[in-house]
C-alpha atoms as a PDB file:
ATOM      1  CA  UNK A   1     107.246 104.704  73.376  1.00  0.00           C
ATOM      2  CA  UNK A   2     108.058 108.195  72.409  1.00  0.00           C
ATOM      3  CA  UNK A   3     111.842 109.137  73.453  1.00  0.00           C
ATOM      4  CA  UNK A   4     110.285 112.568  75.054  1.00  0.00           C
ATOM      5  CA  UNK A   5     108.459 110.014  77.479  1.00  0.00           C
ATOM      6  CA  UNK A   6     110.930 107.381  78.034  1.00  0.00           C
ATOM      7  CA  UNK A   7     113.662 110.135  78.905  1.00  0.00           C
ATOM      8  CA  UNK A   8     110.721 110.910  81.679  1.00  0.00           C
ATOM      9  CA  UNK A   9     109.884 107.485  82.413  1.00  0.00           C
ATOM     10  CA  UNK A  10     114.002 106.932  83.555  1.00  0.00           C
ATOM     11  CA  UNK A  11     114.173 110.427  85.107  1.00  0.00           C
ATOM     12  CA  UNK A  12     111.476 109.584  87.387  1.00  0.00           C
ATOM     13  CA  UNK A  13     112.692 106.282  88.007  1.00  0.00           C
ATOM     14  CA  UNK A  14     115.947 107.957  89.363  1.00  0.00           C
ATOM     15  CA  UNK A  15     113.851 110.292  91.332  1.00  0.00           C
ATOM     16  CA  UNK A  16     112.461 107.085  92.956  1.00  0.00           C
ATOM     17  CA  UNK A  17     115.491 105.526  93.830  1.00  0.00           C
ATOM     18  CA  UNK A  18     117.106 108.462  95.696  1.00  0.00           C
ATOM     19  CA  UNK A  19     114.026 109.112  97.188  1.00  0.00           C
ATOM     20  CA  UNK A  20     113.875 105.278  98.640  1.00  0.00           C
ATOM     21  CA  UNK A  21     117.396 105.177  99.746  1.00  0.00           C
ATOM     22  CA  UNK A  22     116.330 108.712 101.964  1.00  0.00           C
ATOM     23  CA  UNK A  23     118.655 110.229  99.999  1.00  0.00           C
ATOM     24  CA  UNK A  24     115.647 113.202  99.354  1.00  0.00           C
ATOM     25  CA  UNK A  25     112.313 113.629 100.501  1.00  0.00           C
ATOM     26  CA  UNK A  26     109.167 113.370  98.435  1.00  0.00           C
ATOM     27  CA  UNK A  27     107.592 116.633  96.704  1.00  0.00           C
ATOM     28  CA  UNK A  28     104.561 115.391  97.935  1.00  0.00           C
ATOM     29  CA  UNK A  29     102.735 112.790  99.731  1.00  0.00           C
ATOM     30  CA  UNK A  30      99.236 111.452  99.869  1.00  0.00           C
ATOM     31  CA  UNK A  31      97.378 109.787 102.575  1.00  0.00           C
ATOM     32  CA  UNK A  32      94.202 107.563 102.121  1.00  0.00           C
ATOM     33  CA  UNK A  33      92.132 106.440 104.455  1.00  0.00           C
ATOM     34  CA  UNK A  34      90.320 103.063 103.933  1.00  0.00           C
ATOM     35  CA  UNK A  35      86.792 103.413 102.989  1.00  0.00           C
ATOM     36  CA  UNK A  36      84.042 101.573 105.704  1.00  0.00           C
ATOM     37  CA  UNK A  37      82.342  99.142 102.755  1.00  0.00           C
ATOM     38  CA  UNK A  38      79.687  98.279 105.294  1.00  0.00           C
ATOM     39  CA  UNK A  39      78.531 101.612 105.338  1.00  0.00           C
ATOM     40  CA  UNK A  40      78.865 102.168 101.783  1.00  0.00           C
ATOM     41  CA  UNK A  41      76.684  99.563 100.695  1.00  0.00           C
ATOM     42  CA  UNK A  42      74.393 100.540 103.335  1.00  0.00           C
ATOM     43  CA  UNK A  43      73.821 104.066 101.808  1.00  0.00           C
ATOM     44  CA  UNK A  44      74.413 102.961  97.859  1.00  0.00           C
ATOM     45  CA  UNK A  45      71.826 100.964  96.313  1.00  0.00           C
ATOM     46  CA  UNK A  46      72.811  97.932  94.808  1.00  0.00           C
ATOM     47  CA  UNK A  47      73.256  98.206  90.663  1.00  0.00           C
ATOM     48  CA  UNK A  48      72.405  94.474  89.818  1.00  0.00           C
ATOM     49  CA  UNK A  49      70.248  91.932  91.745  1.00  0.00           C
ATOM     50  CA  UNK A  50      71.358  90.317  94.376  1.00  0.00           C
ATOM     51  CA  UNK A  51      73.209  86.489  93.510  1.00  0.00           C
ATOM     52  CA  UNK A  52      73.295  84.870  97.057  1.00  0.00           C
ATOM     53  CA  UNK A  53      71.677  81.651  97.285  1.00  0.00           C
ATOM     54  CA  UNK A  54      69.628  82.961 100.269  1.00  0.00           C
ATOM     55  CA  UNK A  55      67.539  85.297  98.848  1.00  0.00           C
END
């Protein structure tokens, strides 16, 4: 790994760790909300044939 990077790599790390202990609060946070598969599938067409026994 390029020094440049790993000098990041740690720096971040650090960032992490005081960030954990509430030491300092996040730049930034993301929220994700869980996909509904059912309805996905429903709407997307399957790419390969189905492999269930029942069909």
């Amino acid at each position: 790994m390029e020094k440049e990077l790993f000098k990041r790599l740690v720096e971040s790390m650090m960032e992490m760790g005081v960030i954990v202990r509430g030491e300092n609060q996040p730049s930034r946070e993301f929220h994700v909300e869980p996909n509904d598969a059912k309805a996905d599938r429903e709407v997307i067409p399957p790419v390969q044939p189905s492999v269930s026994p029942d069909t």
